[in-house]
Protein backbone atom coordinates (compact mmCIF):
# COMPACT_ATOMS: atom_id res chain seq x y z
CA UNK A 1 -34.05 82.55 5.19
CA UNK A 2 -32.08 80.39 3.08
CA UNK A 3 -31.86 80.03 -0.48
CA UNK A 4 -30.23 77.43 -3.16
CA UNK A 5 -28.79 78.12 -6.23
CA UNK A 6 -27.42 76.01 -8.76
CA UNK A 7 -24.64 76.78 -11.13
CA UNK A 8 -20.83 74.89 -12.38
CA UNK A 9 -17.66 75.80 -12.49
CA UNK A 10 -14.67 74.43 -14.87
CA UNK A 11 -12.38 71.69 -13.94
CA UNK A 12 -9.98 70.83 -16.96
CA UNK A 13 -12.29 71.16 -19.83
CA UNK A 14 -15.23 69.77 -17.94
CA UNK A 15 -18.02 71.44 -15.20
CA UNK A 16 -18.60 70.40 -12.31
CA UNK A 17 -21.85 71.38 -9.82
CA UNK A 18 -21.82 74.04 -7.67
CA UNK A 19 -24.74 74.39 -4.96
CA UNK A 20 -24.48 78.33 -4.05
CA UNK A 21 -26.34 78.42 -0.40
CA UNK A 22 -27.50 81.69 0.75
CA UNK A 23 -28.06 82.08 4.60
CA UNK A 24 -29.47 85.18 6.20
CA UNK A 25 -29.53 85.56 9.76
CA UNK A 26 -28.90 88.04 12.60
CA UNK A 27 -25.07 88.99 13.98
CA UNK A 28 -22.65 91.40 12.35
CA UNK A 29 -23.91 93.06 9.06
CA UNK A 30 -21.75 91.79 6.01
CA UNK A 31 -21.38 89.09 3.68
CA UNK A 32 -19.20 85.57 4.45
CA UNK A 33 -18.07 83.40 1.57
CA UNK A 34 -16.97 80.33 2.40
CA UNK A 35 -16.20 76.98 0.68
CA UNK A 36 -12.58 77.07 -1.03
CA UNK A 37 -12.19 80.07 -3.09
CA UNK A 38 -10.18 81.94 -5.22
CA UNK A 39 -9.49 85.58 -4.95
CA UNK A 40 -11.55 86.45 -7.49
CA UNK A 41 -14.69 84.30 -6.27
CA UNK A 42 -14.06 86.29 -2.94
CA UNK A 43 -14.53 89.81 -4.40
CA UNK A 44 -17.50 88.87 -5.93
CA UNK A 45 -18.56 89.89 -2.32
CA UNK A 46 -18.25 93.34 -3.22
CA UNK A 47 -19.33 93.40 -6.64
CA UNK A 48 -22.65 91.79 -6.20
CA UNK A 49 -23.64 94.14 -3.17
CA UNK A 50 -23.22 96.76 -5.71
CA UNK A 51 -24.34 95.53 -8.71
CA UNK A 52 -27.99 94.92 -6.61
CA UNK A 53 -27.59 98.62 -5.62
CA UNK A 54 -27.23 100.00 -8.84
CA UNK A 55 -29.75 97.75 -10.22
CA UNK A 56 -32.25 99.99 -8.10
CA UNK A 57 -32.44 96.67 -5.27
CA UNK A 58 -31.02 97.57 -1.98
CA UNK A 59 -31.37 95.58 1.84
CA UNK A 60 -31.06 96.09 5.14
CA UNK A 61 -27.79 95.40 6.31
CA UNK A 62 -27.23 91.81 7.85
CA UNK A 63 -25.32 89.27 8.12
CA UNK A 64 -25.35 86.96 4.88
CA UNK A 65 -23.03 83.55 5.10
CA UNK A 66 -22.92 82.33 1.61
CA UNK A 67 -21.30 78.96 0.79
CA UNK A 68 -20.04 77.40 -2.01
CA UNK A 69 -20.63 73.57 -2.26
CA UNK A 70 -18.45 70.98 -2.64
CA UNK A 71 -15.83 72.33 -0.60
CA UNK A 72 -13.28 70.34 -1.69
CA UNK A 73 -12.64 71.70 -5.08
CA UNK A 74 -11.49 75.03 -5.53
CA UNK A 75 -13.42 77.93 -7.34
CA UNK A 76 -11.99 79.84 -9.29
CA UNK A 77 -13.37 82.42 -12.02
CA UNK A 78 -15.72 85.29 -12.02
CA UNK A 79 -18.40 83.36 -13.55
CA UNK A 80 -20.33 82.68 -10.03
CA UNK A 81 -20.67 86.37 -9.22
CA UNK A 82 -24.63 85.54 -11.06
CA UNK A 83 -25.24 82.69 -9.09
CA UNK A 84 -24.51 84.78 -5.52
CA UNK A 85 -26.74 87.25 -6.31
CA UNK A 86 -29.67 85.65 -7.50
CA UNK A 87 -29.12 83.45 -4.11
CA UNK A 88 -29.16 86.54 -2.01
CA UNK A 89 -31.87 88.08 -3.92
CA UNK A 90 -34.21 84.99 -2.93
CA UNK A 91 -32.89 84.59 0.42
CA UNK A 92 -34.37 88.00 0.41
CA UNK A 93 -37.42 87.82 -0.74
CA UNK A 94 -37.15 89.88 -3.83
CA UNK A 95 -36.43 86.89 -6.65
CA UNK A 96 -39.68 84.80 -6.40
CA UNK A 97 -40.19 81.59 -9.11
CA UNK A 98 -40.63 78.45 -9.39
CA UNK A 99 -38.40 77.35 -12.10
CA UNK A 100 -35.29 78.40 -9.77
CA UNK A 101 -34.70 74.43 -8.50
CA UNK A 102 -34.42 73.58 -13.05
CA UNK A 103 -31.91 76.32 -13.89
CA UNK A 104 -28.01 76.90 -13.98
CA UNK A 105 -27.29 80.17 -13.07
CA UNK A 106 -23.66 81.39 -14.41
CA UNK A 107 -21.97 84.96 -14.96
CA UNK A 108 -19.79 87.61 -13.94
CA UNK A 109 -21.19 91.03 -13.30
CA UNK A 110 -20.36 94.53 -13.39
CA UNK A 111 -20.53 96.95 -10.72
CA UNK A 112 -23.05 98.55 -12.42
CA UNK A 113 -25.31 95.42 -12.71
CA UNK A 114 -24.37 94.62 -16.40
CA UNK A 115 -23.62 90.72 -17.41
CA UNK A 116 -20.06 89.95 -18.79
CA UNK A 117 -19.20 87.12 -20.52
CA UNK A 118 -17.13 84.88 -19.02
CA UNK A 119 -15.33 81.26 -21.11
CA UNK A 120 -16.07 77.89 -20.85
CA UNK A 121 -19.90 78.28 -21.40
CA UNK A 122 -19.94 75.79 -23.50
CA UNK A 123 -18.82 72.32 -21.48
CA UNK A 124 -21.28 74.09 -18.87
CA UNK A 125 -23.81 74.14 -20.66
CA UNK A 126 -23.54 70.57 -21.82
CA UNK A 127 -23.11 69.98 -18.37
CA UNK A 128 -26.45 71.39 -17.42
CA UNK A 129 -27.99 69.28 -19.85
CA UNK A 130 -27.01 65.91 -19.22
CA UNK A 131 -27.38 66.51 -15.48
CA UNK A 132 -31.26 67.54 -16.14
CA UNK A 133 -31.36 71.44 -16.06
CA UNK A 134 -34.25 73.19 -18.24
CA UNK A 135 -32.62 75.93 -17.87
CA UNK A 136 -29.06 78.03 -18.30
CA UNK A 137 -29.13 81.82 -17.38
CA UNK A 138 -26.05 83.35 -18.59
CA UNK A 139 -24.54 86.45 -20.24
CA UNK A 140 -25.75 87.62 -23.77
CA UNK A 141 -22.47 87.63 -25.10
CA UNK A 142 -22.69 83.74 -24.43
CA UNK A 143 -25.11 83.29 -26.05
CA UNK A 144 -24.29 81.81 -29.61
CA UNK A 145 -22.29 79.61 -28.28
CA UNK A 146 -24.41 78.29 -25.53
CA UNK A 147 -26.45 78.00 -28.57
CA UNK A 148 -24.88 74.97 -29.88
CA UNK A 149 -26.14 72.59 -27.57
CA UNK A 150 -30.23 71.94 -28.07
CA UNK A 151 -32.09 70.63 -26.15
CA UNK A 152 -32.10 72.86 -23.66
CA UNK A 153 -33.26 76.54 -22.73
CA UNK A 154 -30.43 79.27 -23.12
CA UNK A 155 -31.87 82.72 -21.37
CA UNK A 156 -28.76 85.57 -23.13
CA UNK A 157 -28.89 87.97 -20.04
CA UNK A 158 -27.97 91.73 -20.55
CA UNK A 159 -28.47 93.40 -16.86
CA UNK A 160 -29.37 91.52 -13.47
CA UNK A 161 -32.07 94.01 -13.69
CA UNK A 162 -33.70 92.47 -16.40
CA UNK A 163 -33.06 88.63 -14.78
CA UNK A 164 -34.99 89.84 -11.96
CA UNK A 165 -38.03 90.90 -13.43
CA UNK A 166 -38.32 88.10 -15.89
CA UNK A 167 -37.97 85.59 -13.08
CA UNK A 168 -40.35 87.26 -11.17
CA UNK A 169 -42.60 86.85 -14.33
CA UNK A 170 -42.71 91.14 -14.73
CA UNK A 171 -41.06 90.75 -18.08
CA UNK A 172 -41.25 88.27 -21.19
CA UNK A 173 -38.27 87.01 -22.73
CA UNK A 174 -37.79 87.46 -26.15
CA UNK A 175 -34.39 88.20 -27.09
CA UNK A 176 -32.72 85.26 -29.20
CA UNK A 177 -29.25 84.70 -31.00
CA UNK A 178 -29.47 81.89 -34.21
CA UNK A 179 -26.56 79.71 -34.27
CA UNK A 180 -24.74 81.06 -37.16
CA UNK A 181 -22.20 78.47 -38.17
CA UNK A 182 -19.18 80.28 -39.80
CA UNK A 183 -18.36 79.30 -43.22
CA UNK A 184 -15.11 76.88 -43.72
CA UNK A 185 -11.90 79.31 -43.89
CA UNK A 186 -10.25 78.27 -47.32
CA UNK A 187 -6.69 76.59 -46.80
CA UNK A 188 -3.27 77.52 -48.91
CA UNK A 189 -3.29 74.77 -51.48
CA UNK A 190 -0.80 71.89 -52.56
CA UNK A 191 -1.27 73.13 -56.07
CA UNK A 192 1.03 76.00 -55.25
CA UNK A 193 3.83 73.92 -54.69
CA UNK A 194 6.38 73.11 -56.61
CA UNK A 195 9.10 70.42 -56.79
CA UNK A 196 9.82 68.62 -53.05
CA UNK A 197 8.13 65.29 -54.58
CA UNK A 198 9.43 63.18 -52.10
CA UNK A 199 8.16 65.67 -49.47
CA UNK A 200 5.07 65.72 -50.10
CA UNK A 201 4.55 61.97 -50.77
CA UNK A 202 6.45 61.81 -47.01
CA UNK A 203 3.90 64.16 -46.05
CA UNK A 204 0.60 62.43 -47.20
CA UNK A 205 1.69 59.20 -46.18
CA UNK A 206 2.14 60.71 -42.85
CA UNK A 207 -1.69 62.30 -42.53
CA UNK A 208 -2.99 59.15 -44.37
CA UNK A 209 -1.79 57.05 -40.67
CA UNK A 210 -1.70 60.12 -38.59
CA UNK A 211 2.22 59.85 -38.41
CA UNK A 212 4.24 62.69 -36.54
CA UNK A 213 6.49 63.63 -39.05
CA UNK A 214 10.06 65.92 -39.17
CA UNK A 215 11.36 67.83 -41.88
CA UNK A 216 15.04 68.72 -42.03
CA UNK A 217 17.13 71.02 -44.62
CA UNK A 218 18.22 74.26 -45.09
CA UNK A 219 16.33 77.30 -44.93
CA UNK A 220 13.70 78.07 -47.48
CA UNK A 221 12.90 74.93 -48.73
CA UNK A 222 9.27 74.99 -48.08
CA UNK A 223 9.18 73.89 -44.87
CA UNK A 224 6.70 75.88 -42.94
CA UNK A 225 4.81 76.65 -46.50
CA UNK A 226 4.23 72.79 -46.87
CA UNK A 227 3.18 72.16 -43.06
CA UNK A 228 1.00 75.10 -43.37
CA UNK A 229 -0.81 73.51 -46.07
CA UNK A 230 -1.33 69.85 -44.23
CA UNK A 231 -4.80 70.98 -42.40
CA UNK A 232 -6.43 71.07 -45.75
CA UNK A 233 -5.37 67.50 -46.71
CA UNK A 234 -6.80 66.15 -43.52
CA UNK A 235 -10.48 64.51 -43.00
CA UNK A 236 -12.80 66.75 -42.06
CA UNK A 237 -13.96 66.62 -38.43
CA UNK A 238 -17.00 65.04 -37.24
CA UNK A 239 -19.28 66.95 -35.29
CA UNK A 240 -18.23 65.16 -32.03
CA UNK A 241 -14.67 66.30 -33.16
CA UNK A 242 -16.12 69.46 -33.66
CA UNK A 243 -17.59 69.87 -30.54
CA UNK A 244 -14.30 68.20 -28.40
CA UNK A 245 -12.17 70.76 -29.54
CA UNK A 246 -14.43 73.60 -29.50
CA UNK A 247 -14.97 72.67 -25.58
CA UNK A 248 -11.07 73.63 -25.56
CA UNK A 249 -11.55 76.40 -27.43
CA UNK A 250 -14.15 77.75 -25.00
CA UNK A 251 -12.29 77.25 -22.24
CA UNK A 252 -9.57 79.17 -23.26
CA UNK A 253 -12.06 82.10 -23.95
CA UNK A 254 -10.48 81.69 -28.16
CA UNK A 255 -14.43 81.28 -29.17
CA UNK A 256 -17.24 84.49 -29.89
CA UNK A 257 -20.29 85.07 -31.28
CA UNK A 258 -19.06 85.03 -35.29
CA UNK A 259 -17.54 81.89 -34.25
CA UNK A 260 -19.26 79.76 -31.61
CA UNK A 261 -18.20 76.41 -33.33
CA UNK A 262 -14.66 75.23 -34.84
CA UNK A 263 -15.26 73.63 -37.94
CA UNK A 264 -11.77 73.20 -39.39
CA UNK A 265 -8.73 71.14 -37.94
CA UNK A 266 -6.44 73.68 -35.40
CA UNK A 267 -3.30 74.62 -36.67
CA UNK A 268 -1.16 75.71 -33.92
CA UNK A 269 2.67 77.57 -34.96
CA UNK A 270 3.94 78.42 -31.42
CA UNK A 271 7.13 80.24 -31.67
CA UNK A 272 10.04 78.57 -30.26
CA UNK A 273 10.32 80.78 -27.24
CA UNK A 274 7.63 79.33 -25.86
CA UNK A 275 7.46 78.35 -21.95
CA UNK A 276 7.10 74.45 -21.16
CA UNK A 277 3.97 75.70 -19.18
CA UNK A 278 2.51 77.40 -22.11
CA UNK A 279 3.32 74.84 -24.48
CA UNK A 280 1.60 71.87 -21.97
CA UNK A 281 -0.87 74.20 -20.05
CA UNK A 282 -1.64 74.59 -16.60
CA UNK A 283 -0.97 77.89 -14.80
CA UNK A 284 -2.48 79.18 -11.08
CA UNK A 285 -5.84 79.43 -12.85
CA UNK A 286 -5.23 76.01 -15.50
CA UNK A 287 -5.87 76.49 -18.77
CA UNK A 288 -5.01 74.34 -21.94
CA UNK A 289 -2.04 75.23 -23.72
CA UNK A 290 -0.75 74.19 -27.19
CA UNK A 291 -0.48 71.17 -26.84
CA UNK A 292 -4.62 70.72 -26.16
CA UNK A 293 -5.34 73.55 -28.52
CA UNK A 294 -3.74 71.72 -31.67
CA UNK A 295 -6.20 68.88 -30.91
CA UNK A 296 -7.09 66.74 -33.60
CA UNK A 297 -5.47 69.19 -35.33
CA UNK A 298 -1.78 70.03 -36.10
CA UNK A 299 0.81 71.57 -33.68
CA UNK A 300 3.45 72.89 -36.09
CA UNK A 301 7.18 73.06 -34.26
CA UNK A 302 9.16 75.22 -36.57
CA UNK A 303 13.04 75.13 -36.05
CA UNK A 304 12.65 72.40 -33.29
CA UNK A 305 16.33 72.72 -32.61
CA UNK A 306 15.98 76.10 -31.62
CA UNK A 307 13.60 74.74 -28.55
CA UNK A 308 14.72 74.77 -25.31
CA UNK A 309 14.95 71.27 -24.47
CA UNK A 310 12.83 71.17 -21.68
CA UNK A 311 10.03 72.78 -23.65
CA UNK A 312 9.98 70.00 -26.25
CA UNK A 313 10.69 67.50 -23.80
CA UNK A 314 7.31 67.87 -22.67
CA UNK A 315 5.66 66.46 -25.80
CA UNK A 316 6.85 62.86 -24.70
CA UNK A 317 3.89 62.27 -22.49
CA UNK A 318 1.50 63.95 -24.35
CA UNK A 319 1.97 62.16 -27.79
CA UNK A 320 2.10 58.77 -26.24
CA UNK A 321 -0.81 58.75 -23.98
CA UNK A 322 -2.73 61.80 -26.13
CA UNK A 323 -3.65 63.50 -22.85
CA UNK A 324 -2.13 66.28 -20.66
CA UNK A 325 -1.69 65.76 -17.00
CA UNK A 326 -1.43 68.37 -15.25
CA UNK A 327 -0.89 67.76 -11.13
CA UNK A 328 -2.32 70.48 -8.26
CA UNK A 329 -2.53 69.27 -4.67
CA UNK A 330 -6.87 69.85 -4.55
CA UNK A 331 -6.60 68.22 -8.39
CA UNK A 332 -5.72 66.85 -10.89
CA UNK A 333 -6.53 67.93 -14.26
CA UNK A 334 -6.53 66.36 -17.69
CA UNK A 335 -6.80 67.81 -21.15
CA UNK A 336 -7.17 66.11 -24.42
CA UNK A 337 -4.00 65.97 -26.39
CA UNK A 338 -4.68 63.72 -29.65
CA UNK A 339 -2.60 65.83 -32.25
CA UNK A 340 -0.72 65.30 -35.48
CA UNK A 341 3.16 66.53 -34.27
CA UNK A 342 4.74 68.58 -37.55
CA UNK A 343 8.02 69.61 -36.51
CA UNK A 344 10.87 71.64 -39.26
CA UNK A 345 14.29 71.91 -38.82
CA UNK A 346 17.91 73.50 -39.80
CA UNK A 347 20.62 70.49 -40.21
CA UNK A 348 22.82 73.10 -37.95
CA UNK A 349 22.99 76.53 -36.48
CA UNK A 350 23.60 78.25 -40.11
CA UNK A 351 21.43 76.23 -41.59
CA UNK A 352 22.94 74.82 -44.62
CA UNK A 353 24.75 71.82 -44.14
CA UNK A 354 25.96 69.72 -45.90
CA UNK A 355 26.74 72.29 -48.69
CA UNK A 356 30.27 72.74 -47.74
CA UNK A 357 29.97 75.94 -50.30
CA UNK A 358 27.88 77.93 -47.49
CA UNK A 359 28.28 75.95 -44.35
CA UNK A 360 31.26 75.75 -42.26
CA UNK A 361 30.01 74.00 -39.56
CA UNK A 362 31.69 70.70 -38.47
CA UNK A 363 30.50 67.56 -37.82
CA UNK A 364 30.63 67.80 -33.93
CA UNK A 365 28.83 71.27 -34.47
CA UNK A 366 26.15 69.50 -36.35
CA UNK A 367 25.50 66.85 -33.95
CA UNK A 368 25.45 68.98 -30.88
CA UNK A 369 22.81 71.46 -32.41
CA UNK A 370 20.46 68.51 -33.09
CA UNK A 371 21.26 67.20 -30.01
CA UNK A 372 18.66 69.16 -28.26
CA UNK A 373 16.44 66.75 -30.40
CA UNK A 374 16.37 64.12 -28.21
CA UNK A 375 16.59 60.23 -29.14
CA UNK A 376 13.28 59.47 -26.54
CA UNK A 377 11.70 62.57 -28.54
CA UNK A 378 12.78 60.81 -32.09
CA UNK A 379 11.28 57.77 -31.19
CA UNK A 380 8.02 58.86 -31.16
CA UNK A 381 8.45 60.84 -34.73
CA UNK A 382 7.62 58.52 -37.31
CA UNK A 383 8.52 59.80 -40.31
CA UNK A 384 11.74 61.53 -40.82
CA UNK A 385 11.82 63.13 -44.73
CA UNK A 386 15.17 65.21 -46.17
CA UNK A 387 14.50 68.76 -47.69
CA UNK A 388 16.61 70.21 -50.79
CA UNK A 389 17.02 73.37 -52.28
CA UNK A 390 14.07 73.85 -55.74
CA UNK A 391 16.09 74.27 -58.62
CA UNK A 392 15.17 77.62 -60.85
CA UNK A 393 13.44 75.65 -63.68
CA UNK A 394 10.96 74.05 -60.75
CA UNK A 395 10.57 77.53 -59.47
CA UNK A 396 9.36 78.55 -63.25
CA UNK A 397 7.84 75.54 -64.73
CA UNK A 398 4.42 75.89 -65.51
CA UNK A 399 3.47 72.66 -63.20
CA UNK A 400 0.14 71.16 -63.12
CA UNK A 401 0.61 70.26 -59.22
CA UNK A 402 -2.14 67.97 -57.71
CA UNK A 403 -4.70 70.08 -55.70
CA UNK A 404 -4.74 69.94 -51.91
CA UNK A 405 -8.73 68.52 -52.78
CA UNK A 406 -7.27 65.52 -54.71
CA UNK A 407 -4.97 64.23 -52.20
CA UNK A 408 -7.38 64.76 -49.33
CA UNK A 409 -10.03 62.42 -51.42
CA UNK A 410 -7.46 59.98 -51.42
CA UNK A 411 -6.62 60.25 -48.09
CA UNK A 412 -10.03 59.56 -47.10
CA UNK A 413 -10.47 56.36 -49.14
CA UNK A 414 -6.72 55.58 -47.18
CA UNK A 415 -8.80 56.35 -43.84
CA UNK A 416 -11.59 54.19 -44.78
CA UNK A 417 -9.30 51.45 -45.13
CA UNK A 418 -7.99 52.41 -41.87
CA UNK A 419 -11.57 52.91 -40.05
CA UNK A 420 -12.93 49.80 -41.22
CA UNK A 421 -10.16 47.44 -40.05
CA UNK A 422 -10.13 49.07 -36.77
CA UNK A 423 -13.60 49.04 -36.37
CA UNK A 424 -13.81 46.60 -33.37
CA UNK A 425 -10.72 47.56 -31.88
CA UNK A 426 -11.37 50.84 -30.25
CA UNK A 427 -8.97 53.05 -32.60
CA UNK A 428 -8.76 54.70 -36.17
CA UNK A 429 -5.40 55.11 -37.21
CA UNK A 430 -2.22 52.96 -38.12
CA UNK A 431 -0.41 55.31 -35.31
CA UNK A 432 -2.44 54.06 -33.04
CA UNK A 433 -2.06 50.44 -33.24
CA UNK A 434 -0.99 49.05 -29.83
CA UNK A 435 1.89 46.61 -29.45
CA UNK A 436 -0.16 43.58 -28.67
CA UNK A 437 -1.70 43.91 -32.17
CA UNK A 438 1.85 45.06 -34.52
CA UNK A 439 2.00 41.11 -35.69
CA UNK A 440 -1.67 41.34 -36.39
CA UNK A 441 -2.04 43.94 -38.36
CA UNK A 442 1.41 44.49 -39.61
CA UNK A 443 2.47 41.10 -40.69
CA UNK A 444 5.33 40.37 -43.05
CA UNK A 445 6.56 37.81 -45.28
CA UNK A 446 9.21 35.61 -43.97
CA UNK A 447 11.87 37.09 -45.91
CA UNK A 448 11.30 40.42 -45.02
CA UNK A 449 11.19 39.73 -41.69
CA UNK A 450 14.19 38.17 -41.64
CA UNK A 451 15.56 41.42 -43.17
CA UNK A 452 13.73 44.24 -40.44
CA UNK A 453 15.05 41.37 -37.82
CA UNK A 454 18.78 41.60 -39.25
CA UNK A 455 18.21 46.11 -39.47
CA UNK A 456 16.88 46.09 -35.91
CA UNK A 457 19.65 44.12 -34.57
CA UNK A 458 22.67 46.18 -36.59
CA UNK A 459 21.10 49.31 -36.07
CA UNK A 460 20.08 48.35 -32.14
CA UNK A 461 16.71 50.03 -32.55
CA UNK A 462 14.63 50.58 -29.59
CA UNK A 463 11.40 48.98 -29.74
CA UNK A 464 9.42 51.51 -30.61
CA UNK A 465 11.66 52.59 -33.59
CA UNK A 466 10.37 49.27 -34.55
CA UNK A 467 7.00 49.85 -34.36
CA UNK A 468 7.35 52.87 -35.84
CA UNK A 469 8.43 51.50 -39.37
CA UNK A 470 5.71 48.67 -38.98
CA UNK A 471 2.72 51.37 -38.19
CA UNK A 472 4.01 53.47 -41.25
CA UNK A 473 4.80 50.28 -43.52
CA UNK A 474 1.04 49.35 -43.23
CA UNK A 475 0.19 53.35 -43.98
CA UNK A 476 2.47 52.80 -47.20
CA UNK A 477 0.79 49.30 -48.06
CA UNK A 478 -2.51 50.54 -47.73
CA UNK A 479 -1.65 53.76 -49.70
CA UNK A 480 0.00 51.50 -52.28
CA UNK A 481 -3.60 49.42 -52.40
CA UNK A 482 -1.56 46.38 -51.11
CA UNK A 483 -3.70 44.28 -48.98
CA UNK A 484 -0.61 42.81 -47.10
CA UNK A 485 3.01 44.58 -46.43
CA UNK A 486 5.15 43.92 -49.57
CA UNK A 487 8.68 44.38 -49.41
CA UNK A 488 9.00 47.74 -51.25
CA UNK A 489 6.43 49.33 -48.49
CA UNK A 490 8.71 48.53 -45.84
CA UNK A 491 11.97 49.97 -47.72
CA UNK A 492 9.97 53.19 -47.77
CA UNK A 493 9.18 52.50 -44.10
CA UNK A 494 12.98 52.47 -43.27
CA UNK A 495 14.04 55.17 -45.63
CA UNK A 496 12.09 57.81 -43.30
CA UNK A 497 13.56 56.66 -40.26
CA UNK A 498 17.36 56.34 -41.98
CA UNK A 499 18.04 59.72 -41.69
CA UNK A 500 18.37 59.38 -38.18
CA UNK A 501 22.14 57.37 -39.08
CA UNK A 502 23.18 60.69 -41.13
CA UNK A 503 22.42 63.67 -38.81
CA UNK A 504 21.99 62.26 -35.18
């Protein structure tokens, strides 16, 4: 007899169908899986023979070719061990129902017959409902965050046991999990910050356009404690934001049942050991890395200098195009990328130049440490901003800093400027402005563009240094309520790129 099963596997941070076909026939007893699979798709062979055993369902021995459609695309993933038994099981005779044909079956089991949880149920289950499915059959530890997407009938399974009978209509279904959307985390707050004025105006100016922005000084000058902070200053996300990056999230297996949902912008710290494959993503089974993980979100790059230069290297792509490309030979696979880059930095290996009372570096020592900062890499980082050591009385003062809540209102009327501008153009932020548009939207007065014309050609800026200052002199304008560029935004344009002359 032969039986059809439908159920999706991953590719990226998208499903894809699967048709699981279930023959059984006469010839040598045992069961065939065919159709390009992984290792792990292939034991699910023996794990589903005796999960049906020890769910007190047993069969004659025979020979059972099961195949795994389209065979182009690899399988990978322990989520279709569900799918191969319920195939078998009607192939048999024992699974009997008519609402088999409107369901997604997905789910990896246990020898024992118990359900496991397996990631990236979410984009499945999204999957299943814009392709038509009533119906998603998948673990109960799944289940809240299958929950998310209405519209559509989530069954939380416990035992294959239990699947049977309610299929075959000898059981009700009545387990349920709410959606339980976890309450927003509280961020560290601006308030607590004291002194670095021109840091922190660098800094909102930069999440105002969505500017990648580098800070460089000496050791424990707030560095990391400011970038930590920058996530609470940013819009909240939409629920299609939400959603996006919670498909990543899922992928990765990082979501559970207390939280199905991200709510807050990512903030991802990777240490500086990190791999260029971990950093980009991709691996024999390809995941995201964290890259994709700080999307729409921040990917903090403390001590940047201390990278190995291949590992930063591969941010060039990635913060151009704001996807991830990542090559196989059955594949290729792309993952969403659209970050705000936050890098920190030590002017040199001791970390305290140019204080020639604690730093003995020289000057060629200097500029060979940053050197692993390359110039490509610098071009994309908009804003450049200089740390200095908080004297004692800003350490003390009793300072009535603005709140992290009052500078994210006023980035949001900043973004409103910026949203409706862009409205008909397809994109949100100043960053983003292509290079057909710069003279559009970033005009200048004749003088001062006879002035950026005479910097660009002493300085022999590339292009998109260029742009750079443009993109950010419109953020400054438009923070400065100027309708049009005036000359004093784009000074403050070119004094975050001019540290570039000093140090590099």
């Amino acid at each position: 007899m032969l039986s059809k099963i439908h159920t999706a596997g991953l590719l990226g941070i998208n499903a894809f169908h699967v048709c699981c076909e279930t023959d059984i026939g006469d010839g040598l007893p045992g069961i065939i899986l065919i159709g390009s699979l992984s290792g792990e798709v292939k034991e699910a062979a023996d794990r589903v023979k005796t999960a049906i055993k020890n769910s007190k369902y047993s069969f004659y021995p025979r020979k059972i070719v099961i195949n795994l459609s389209p065979a182009e695309i690899k399988k990978e993933g322990c989520g279709y061990d569900l799918p191969i038994a319920i195939s078998i099981l009607e192939a048999l005779g024992t699974v009997k129902s008519n609402i088999l044909n409107k369901s997604l079956f997905v789910g990896e089991l246990s020898l024992s017959g118990e359900l496991l949880p397996i990631r990236g149920i979410l984009p499945i289950v999204m999957f299943a409902k814009e392709n038509g499915f009533e119906n998603v059959f998948l673990p109960y530890d799944n289940l809240a965050e299958a929950n998310i997407v209405t519209g559509i009938k989530n069954f939380g399974i416990k035992n294959l046991k239990d699947l049977i009978e309610i299929l075959n209509g000898e059981k009700t279904y009545s387990e349920n999990i709410q959606i339980q959307i976890p309450e927003t985390k509280e961020y560290s707050d601006f308030s607590d910050v004291n002194g670095q004025i021109l840091l922190k105006r660098a800094v909102q100016i930069a999440v105002a356009g969505r500017h990648n922005i580098l800070f460089i000084g000496p050791a424990g000058t707030g560095k990391s404690m400011i970038a930590k902070r920058i996530p609470g200053i940013m819009p909240n996300m939409s629920d299609e934001e939400a959603l996006e990056v919670s498909k990543i999230y899922s992928v990765c297996g990082l979501l559970n049942s207390k939280e199905p949902v991200l709510k807050i912008r990512p903030y991802r710290d990777p240490h500086h050991s990190v791999s260029p494959q971990a950093l980009s993503g991709g691996g024999r089974i390809p995941k995201p890395g964290e890259i994709s993980l700080a999307h729409k979100g921040v990917l903090f790059l403390d001590e940047l200098a201390e990278f190995k230069t291949n590992t930063i290297e591969v941010l060039r792509q990635p913060m151009e195009n704001k996807t991830v490309s990542i090559a196989r030979v059955n594949a290729s696979i792309e993952y969403p990328a659209d970050f705000m880059l936050v890098a920190a930095t030590n002017p040199c290996k001791c970390g305290y130049y140019p204080d020639r009372s604690k730093c003995s570096c020289n000057e060629a020592q200097v500029r060979k440490y940053l050197s692993r900062i390359s110039k490509p890499l610098l071009d994309r980082i908009d804003i450049t901003v200089e740390t200095s050591l908080i004297r004692y009385e800003e350490l003390k003062g009793d300072f009535k800093n603005i709140s992290s809540e009052e500078i994210k209102n006023y980035i949001e009327k900043v973004r409103q400027i910026q949203l409706n501008r862009y409205k008909d153009y397809g994109f949100s932020y100043n960053s983003e402005i292509p290079a057909g548009l710069i003279n559009k939207f970033c005009n200048l007065k004749k003088s001062d563009d006879i002035f950026l014309s005479n910097l660009y050609e002493m300085k022999k800026m590339s292009v998109r240094g260029l742009h750079k200052i443009l993109k950010v002199a419109r953020t400054v304008a438009d923070f400065n309520e100027h309708k049009e560029i005036e000359h004093d935004d784009i000074c403050e344009a070119i004094s975050y790129r001019s540290l570039e002359d000093k140090y590099w």
